[in-house]
C-alpha atoms as a PDB file:
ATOM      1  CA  UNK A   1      -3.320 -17.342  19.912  1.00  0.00           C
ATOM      2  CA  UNK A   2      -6.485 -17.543  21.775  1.00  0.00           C
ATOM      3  CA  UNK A   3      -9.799 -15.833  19.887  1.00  0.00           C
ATOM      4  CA  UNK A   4      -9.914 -13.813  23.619  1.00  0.00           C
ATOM      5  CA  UNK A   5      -6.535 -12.342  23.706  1.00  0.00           C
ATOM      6  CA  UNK A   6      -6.042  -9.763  20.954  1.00  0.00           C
ATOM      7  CA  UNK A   7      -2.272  -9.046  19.788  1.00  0.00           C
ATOM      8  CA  UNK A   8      -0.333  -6.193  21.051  1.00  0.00           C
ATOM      9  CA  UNK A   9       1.172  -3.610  18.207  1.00  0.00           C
ATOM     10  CA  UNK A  10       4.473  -4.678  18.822  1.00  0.00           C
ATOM     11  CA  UNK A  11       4.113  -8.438  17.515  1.00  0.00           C
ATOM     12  CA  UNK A  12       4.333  -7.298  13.707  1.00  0.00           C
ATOM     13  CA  UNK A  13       8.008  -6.670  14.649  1.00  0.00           C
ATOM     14  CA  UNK A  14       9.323  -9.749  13.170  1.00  0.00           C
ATOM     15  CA  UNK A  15      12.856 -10.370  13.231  1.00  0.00           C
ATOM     16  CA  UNK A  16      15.263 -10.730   9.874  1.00  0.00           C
ATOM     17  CA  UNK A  17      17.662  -8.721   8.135  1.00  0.00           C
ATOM     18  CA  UNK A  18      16.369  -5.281   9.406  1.00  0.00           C
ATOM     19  CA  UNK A  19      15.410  -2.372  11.618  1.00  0.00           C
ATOM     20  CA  UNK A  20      12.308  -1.424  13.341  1.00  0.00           C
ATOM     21  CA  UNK A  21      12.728   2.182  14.058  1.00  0.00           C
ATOM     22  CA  UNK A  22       9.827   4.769  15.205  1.00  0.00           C
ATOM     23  CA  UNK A  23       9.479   8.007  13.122  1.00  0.00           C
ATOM     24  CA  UNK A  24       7.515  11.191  14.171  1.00  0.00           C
ATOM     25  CA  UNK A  25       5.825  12.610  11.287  1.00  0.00           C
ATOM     26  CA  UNK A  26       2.743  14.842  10.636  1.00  0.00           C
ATOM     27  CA  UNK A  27       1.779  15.277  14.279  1.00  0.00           C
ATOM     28  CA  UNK A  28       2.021  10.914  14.667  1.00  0.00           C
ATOM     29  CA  UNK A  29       4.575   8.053  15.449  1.00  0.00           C
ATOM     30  CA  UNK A  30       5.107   5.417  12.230  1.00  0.00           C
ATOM     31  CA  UNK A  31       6.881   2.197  13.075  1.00  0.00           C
ATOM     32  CA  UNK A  32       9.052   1.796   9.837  1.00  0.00           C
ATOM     33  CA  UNK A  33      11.337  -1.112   8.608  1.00  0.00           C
ATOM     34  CA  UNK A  34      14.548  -0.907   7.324  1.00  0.00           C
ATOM     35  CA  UNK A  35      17.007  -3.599   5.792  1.00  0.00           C
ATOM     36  CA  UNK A  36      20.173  -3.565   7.714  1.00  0.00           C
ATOM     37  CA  UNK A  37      23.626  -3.142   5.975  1.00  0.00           C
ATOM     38  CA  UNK A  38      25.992  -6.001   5.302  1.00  0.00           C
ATOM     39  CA  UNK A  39      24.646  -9.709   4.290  1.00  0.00           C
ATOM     40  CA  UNK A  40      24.965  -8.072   0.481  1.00  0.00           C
ATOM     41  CA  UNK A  41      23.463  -4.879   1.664  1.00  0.00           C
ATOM     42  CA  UNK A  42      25.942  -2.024   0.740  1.00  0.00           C
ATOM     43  CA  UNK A  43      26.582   0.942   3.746  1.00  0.00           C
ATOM     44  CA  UNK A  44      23.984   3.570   3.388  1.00  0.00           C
ATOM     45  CA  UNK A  45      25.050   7.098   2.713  1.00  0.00           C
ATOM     46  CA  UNK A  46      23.584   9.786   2.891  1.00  0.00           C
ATOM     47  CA  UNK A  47      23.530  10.040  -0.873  1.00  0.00           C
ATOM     48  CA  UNK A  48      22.113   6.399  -0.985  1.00  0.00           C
ATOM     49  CA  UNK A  49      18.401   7.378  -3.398  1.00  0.00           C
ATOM     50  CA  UNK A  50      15.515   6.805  -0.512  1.00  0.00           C
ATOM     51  CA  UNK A  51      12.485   4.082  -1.537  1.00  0.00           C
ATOM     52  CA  UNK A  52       9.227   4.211   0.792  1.00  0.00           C
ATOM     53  CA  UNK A  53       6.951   1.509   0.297  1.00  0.00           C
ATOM     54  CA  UNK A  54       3.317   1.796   1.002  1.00  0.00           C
ATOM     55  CA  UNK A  55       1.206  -1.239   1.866  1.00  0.00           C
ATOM     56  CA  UNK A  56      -2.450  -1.847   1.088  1.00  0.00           C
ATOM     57  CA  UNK A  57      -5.540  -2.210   2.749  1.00  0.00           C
ATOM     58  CA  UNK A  58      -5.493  -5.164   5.428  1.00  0.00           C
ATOM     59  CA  UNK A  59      -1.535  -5.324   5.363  1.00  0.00           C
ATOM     60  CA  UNK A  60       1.201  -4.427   6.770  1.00  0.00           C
ATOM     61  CA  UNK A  61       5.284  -3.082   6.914  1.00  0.00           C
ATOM     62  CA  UNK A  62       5.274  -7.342   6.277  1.00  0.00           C
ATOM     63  CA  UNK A  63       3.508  -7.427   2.316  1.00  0.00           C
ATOM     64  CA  UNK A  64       7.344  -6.051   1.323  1.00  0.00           C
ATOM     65  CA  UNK A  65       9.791  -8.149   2.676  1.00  0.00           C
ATOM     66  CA  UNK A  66      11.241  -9.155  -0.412  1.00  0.00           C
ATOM     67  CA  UNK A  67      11.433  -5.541  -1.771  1.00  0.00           C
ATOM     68  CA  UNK A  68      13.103  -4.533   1.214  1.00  0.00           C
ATOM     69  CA  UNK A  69      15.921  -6.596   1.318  1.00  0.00           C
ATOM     70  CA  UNK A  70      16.185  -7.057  -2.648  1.00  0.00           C
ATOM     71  CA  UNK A  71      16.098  -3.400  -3.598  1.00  0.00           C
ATOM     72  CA  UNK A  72      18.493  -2.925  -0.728  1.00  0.00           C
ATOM     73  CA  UNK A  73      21.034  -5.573  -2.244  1.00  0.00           C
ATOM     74  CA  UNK A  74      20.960  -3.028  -5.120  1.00  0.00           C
ATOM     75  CA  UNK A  75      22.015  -0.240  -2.972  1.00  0.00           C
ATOM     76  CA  UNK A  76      18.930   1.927  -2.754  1.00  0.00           C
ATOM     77  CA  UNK A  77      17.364   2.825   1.030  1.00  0.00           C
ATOM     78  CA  UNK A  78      14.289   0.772   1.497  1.00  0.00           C
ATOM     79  CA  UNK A  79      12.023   1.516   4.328  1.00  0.00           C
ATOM     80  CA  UNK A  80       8.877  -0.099   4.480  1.00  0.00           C
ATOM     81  CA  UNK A  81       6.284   1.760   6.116  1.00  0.00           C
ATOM     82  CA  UNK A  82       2.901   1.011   8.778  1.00  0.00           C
ATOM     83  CA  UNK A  83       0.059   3.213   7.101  1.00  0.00           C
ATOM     84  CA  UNK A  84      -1.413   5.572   9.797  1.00  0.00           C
ATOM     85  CA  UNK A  85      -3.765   3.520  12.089  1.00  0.00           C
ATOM     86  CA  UNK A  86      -1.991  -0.547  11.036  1.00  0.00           C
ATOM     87  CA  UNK A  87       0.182  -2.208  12.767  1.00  0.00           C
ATOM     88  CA  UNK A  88       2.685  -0.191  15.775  1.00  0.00           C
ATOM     89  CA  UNK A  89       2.104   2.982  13.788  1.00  0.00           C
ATOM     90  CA  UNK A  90      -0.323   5.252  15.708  1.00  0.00           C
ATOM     91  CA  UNK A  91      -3.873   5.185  15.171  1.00  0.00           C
ATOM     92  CA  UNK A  92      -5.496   8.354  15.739  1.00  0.00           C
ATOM     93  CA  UNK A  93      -9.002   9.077  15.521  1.00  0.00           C
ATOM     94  CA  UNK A  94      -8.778  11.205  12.400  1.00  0.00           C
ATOM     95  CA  UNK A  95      -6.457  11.631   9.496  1.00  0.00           C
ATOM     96  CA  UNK A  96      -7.790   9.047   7.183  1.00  0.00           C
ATOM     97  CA  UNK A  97      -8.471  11.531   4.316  1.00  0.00           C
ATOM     98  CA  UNK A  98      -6.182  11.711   1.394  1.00  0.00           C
ATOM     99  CA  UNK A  99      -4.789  15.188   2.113  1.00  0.00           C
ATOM    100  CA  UNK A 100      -3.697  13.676   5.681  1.00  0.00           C
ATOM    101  CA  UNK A 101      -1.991  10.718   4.294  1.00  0.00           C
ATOM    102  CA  UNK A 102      -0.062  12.284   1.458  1.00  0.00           C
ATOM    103  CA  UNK A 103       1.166  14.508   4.334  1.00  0.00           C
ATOM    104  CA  UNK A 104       2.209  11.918   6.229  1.00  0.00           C
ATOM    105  CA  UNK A 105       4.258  10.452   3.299  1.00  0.00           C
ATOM    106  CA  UNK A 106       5.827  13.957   2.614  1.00  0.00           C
ATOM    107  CA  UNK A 107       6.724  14.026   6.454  1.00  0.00           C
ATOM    108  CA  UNK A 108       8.357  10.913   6.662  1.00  0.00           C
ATOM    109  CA  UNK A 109      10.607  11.564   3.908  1.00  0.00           C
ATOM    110  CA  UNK A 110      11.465  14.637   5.520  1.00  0.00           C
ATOM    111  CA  UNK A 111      11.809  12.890   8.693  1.00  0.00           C
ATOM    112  CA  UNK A 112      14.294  10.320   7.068  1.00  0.00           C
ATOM    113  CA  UNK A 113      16.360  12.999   6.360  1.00  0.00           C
ATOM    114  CA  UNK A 114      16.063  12.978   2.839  1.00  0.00           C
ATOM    115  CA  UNK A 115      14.515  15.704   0.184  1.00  0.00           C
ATOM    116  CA  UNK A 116      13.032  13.515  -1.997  1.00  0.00           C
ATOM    117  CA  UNK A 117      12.229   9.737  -2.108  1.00  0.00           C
ATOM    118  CA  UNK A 118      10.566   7.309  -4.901  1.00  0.00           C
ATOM    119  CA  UNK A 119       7.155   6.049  -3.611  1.00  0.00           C
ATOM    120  CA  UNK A 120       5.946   2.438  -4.357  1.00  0.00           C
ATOM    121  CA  UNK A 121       2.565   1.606  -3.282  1.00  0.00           C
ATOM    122  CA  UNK A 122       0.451  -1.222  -3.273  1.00  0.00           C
ATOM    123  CA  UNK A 123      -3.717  -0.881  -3.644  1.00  0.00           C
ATOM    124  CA  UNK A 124      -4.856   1.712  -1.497  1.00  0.00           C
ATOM    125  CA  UNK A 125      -0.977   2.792  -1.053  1.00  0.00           C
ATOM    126  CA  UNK A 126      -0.814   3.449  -4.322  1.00  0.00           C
ATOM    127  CA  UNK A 127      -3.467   5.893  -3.780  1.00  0.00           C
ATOM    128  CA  UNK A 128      -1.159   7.331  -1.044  1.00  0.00           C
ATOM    129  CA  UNK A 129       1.346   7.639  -4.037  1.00  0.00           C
ATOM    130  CA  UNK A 130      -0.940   9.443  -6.716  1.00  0.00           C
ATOM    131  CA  UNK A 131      -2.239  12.221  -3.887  1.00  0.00           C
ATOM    132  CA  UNK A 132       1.277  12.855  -3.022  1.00  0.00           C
ATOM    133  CA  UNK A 133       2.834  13.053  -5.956  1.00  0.00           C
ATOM    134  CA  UNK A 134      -0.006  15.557  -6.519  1.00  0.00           C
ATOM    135  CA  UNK A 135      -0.057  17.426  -3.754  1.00  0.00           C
ATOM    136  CA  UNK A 136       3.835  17.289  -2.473  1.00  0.00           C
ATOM    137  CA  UNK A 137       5.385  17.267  -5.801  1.00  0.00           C
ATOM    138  CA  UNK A 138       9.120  18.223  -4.970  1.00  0.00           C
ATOM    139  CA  UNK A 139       9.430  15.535  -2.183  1.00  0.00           C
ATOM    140  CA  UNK A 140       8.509  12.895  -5.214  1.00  0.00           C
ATOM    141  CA  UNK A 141      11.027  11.732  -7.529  1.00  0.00           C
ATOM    142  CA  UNK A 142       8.531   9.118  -9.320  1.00  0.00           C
ATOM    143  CA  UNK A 143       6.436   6.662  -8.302  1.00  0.00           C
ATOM    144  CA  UNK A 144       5.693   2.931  -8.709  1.00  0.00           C
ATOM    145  CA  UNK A 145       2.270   1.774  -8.541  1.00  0.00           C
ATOM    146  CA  UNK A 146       1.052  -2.639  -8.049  1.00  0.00           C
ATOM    147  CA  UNK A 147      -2.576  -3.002  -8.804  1.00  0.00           C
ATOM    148  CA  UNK A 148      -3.059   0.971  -8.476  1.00  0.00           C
ATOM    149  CA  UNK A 149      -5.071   2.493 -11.138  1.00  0.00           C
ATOM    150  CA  UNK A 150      -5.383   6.481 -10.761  1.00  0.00           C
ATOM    151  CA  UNK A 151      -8.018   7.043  -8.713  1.00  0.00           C
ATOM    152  CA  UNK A 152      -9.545   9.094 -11.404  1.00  0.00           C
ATOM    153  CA  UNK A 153      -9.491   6.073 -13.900  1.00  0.00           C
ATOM    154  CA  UNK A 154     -10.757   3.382 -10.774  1.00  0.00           C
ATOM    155  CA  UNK A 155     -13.757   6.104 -10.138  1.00  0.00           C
ATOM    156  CA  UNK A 156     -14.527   5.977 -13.982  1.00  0.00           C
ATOM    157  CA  UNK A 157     -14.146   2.136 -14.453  1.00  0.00           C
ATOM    158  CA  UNK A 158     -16.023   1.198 -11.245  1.00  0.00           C
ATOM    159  CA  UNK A 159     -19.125   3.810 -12.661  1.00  0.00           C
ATOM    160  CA  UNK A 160     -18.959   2.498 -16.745  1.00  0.00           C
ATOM    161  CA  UNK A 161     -17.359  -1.058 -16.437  1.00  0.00           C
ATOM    162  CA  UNK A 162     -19.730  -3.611 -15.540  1.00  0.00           C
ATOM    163  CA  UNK A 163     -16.698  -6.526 -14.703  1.00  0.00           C
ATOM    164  CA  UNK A 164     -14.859  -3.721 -12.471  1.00  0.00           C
ATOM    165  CA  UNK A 165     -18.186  -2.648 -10.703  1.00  0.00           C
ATOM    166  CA  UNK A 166     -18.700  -6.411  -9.566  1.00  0.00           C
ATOM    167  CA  UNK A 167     -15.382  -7.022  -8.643  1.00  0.00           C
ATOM    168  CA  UNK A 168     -14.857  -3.822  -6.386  1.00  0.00           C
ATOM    169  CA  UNK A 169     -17.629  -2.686  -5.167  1.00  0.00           C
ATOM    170  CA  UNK A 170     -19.753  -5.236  -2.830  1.00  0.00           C
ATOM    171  CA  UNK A 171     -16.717  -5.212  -0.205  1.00  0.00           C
ATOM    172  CA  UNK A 172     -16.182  -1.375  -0.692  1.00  0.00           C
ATOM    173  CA  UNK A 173     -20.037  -1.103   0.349  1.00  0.00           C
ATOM    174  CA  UNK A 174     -20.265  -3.645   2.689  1.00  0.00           C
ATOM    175  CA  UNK A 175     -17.428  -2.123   4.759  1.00  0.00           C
ATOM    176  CA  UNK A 176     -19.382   0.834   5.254  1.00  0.00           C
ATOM    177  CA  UNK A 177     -21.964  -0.454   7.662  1.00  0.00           C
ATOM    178  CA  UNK A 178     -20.556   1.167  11.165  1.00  0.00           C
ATOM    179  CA  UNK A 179     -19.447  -1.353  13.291  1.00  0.00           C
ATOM    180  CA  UNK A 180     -20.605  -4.049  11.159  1.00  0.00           C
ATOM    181  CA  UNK A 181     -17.053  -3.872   8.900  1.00  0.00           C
ATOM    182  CA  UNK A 182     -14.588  -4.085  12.310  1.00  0.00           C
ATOM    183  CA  UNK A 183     -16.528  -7.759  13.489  1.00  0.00           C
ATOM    184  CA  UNK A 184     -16.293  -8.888   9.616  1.00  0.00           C
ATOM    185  CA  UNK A 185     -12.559  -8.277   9.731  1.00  0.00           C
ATOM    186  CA  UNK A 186     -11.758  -9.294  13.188  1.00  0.00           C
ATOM    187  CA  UNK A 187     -14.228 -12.464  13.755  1.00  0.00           C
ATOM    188  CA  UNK A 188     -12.609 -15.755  13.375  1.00  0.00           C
ATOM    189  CA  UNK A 189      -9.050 -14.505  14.006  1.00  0.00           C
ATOM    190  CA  UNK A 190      -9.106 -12.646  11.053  1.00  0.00           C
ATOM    191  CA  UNK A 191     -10.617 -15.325   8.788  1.00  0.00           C
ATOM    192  CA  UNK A 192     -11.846 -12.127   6.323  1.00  0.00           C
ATOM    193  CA  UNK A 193      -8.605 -10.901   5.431  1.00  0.00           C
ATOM    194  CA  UNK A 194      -7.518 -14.391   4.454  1.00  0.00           C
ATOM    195  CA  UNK A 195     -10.555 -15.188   2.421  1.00  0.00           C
ATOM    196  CA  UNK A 196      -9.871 -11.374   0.638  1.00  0.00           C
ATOM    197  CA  UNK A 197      -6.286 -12.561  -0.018  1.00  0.00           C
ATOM    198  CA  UNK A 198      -6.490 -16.072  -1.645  1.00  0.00           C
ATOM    199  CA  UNK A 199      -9.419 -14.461  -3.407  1.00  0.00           C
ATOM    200  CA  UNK A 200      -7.094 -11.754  -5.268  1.00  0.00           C
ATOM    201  CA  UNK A 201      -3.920 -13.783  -5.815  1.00  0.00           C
ATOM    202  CA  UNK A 202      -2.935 -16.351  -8.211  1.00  0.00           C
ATOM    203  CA  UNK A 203      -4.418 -20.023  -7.495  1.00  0.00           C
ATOM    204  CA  UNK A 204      -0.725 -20.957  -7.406  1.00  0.00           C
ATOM    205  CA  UNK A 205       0.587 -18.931  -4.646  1.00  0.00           C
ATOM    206  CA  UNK A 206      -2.785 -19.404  -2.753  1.00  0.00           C
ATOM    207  CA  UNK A 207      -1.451 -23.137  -2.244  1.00  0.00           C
ATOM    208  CA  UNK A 208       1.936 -22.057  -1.295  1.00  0.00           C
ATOM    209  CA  UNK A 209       3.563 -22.338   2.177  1.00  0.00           C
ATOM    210  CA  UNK A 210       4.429 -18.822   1.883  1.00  0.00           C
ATOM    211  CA  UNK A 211       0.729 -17.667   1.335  1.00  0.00           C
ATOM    212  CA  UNK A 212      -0.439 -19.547   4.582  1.00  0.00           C
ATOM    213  CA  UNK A 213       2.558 -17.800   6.564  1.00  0.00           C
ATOM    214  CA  UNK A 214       1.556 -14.756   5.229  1.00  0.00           C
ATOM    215  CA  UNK A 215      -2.454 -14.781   5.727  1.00  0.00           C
ATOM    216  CA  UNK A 216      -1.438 -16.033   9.333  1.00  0.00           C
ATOM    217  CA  UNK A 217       0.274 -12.589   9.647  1.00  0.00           C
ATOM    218  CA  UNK A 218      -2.000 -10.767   8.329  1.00  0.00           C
ATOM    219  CA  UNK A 219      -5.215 -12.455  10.059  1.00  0.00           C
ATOM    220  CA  UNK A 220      -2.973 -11.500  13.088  1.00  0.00           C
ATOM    221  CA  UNK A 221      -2.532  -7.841  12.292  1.00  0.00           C
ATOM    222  CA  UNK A 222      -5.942  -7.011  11.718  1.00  0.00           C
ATOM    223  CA  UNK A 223      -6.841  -7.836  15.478  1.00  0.00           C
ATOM    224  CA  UNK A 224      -4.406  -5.583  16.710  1.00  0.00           C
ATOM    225  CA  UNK A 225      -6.640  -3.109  18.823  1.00  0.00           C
ATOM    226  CA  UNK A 226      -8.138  -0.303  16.487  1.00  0.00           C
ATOM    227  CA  UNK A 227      -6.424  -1.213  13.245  1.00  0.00           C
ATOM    228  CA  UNK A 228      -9.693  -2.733  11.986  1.00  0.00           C
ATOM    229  CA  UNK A 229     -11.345   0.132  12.360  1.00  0.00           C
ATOM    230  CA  UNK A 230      -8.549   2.607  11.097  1.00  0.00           C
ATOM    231  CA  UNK A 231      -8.293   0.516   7.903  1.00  0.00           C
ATOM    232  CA  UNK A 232     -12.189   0.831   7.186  1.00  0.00           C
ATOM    233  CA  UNK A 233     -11.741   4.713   7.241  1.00  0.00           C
ATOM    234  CA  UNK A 234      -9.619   4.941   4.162  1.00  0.00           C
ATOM    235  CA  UNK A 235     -12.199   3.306   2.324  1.00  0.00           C
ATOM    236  CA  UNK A 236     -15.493   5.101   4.793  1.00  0.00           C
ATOM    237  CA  UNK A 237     -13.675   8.448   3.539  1.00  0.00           C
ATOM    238  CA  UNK A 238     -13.635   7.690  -0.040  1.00  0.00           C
ATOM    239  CA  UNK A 239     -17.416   6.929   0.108  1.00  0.00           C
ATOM    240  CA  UNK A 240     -18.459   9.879   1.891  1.00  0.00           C
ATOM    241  CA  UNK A 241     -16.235  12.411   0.663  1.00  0.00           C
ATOM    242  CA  UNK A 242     -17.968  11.944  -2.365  1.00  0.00           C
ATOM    243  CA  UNK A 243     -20.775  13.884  -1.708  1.00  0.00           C
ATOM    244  CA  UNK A 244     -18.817  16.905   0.452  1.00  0.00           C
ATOM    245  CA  UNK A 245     -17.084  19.935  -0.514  1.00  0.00           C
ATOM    246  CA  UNK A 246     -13.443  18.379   0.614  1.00  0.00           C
ATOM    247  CA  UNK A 247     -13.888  14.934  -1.484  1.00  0.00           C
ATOM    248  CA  UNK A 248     -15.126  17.076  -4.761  1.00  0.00           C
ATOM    249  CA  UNK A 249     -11.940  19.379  -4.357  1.00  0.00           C
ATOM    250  CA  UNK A 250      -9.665  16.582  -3.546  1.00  0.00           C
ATOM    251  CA  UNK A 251     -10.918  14.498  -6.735  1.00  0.00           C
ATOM    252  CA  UNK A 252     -10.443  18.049  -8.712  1.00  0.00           C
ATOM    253  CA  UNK A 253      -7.264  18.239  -7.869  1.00  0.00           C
ATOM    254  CA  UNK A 254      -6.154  14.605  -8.209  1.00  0.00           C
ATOM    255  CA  UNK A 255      -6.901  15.499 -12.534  1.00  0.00           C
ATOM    256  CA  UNK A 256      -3.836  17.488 -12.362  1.00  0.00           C
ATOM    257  CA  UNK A 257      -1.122  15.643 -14.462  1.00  0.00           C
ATOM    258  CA  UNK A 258       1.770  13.979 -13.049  1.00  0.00           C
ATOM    259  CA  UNK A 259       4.675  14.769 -14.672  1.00  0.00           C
ATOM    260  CA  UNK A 260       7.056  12.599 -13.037  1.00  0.00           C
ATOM    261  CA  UNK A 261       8.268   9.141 -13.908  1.00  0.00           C
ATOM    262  CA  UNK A 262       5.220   6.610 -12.810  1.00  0.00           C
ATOM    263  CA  UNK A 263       5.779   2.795 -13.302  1.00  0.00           C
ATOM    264  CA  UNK A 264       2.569   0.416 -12.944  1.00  0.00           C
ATOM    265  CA  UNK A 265       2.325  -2.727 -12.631  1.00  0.00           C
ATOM    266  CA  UNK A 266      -0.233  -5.618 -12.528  1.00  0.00           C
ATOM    267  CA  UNK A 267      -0.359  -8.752 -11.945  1.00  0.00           C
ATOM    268  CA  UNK A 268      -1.669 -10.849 -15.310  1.00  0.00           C
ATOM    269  CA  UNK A 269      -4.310 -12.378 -13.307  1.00  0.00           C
ATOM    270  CA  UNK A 270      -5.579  -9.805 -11.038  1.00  0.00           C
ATOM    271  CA  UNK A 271      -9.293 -10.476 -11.035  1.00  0.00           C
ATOM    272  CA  UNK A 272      -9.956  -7.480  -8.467  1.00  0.00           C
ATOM    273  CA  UNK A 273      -8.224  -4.600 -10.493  1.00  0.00           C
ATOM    274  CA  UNK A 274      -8.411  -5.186 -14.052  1.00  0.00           C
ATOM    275  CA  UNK A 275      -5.859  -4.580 -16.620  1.00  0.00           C
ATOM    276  CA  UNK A 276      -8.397  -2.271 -18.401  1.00  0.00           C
ATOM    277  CA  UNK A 277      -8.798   0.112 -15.195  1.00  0.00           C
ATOM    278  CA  UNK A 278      -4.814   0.396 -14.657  1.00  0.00           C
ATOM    279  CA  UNK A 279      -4.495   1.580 -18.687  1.00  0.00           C
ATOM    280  CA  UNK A 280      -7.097   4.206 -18.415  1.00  0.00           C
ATOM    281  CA  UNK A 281      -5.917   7.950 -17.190  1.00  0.00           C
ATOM    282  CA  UNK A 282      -2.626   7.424 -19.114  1.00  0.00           C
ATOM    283  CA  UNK A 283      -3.646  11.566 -19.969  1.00  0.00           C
ATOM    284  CA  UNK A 284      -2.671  11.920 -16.098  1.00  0.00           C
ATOM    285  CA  UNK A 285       0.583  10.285 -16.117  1.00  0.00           C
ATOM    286  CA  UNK A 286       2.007  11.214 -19.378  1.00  0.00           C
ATOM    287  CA  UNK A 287       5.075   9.484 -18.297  1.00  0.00           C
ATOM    288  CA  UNK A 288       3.963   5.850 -17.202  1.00  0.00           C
ATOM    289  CA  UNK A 289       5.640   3.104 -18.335  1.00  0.00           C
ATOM    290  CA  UNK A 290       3.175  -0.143 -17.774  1.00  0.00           C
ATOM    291  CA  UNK A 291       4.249  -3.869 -16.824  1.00  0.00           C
ATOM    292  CA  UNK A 292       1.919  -6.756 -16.602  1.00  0.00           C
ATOM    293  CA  UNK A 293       3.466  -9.330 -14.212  1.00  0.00           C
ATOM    294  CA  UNK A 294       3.580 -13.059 -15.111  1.00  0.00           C
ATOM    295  CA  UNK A 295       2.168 -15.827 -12.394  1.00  0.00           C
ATOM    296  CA  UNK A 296       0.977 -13.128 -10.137  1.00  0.00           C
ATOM    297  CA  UNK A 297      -2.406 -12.037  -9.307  1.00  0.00           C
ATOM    298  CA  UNK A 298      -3.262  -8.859  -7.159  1.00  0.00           C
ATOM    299  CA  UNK A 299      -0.552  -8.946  -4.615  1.00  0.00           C
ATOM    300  CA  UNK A 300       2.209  -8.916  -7.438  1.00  0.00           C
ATOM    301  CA  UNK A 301       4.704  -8.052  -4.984  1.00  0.00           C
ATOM    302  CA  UNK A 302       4.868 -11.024  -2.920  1.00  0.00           C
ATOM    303  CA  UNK A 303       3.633 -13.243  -5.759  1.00  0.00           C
ATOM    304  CA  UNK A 304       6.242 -12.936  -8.297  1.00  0.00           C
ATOM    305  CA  UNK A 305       8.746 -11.067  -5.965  1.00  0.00           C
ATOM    306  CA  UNK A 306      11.819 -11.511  -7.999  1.00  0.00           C
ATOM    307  CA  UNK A 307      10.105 -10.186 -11.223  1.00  0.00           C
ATOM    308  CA  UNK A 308       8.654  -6.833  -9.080  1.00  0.00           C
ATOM    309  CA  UNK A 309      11.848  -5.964  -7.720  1.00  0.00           C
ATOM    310  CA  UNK A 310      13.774  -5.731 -10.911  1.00  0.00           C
ATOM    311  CA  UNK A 311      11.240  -3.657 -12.294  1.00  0.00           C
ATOM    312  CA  UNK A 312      11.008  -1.099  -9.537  1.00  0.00           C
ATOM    313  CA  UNK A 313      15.529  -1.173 -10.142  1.00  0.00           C
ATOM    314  CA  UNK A 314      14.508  -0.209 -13.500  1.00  0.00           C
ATOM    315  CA  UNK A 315      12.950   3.040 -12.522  1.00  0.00           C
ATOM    316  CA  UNK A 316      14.934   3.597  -9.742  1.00  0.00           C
ATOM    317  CA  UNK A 317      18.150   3.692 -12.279  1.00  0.00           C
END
């Protein structure tokens, strides 16, 4: 693809063994992915336990292909989800605070035509998980959490732990710089989201066919018109919400307990969130359960696929 021409939403509709649907939800259109019945995929009914999975920053629906079709195979509906502003899923110019997004999440569920769902979220969409499991607790069941520390416990460990601090937070503050953070991710075709990537995963999968298909897709993604910037507001609002009345009262209320079910996992060699920062806050979550995963670094999911998915049928049973 020429450096000139930038990719319409649409292309991140890859084909395979599922759906692309829209869904209106919270006031916005998500594109969401489904895995289709049949191939080993039993019928969905409408008594079928609903699974939303929650992608991280710089991704897309894509980071859970294997969880889509695998946790489907165990007869559970799987619907992968584009975060407000990636990929074909809207991109307004607001919304990127964590009272939005956990409303979007309870929406969607609602819009799915379910009551209830389990959440599973990767990075960032793990923080999607925690502030809706907070905030909409009778649309959660439980939630699953890869390389997602509270964000309680991450604010703690990036403040008192040296090693966490220099892992986290030069990208974090360098992607605050208006305008400065959209031609970092978007020069090169996207080279920035690949160099973040083989960064954070294991230096076996980094050599892997499968990691240059997926960095391809991802470098791709990123250039879509607007997601660059969309993505950077997640992390813009969780710098300057810091200081305002709405980020103090949205932090407060992130210390109430969750007293649902939470599985986390992390990869054993995650260099960018460590295993120390995912323990910490277990006073929030009296009811996690945590897993390291072997041969897998930060993207767990897609590293060590196999090993993910039978966890996440564990809680789901």
């Amino acid at each position: 693809m020429s450096s000139n021409s930038l990719p319409d939403p649409s292309t991140v509709r890859y084909e395979g063994p599922w759906t692309h649907r829209d869904v209106h939800a919270n006031g916005i259109r998500f594109h969401v992915v489904e895995a289709e019945p049949g191939a080993g995929v039993p019928p969905i009914d409408p008594g079928t336990p609903l699974v939303v999975l929650l992608h991280g920053f710089g991704d897309f629906w894509w980071s859970w292909r294997h969880q889509l079709t695998g946790l489907a195979a165990r007869g559970f509906r799987a619907v992968a989800v584009d975060l407000r502003g990636y990929g074909d899923s809207d991109k307004p110019p607001r919304g990127y605070d964590g009272w939005t997004l956990a409303g979007d999440v309870a929406g969607l569920i609602r819009a799915l035509g379910h009551t209830e769902a389990t959440l599973v979220g990767h990075a960032e969409g793990g923080l999607v998980c925690w502030a809706t499991a907070v905030l909409h607790p009778r649309v959660v069941r439980s939630i699953a959490l890869i390389s997602s520390p509270h964000p309680a416990a991450l604010k703690h460990m990036v403040l008192r732990d040296g090693r966490q601090r220099r892992a986290w937070l030069p990208n974090f503050l360098r992607y605050q710089l208006p305008r400065y953070g959209e031609r970092l991710l978007t020069k090169a075709d996207g080279a920035e989201l690949e160099r973040l990537l083989r960064q954070r995963v294991s230096e076996r999968w980094s050599h892997s066919a499968e990691f240059a298909d997926t960095a391809a897709r991802m470098r791709a993604a990123i250039r879509i018109p607007g997601a660059s910037h969309c993505a950077l507001e997640y992390q813009r609002w969780a710098f300057r919400s810091q200081w305002r009345p709405d980020g103090k009262r949205f932090m407060a209320t992130m210390r109430e307990p969750v007293r649902i079910p939470v599985l986390a996992l992390h990869g054993d060699g995650d260099r960018y969130i460590l295993a120390a920062t995912v323990r910490r806050g277990h006073h929030l979550s009296p009811e996690r359960r945590l897993v390291g995963i072997p041969d897998a670094g930060h993207f767990a999911h897609q590293e060590n696929p196999e090993a993910v998915t039978a966890e996440l049928a564990k809680l789901l049973a």
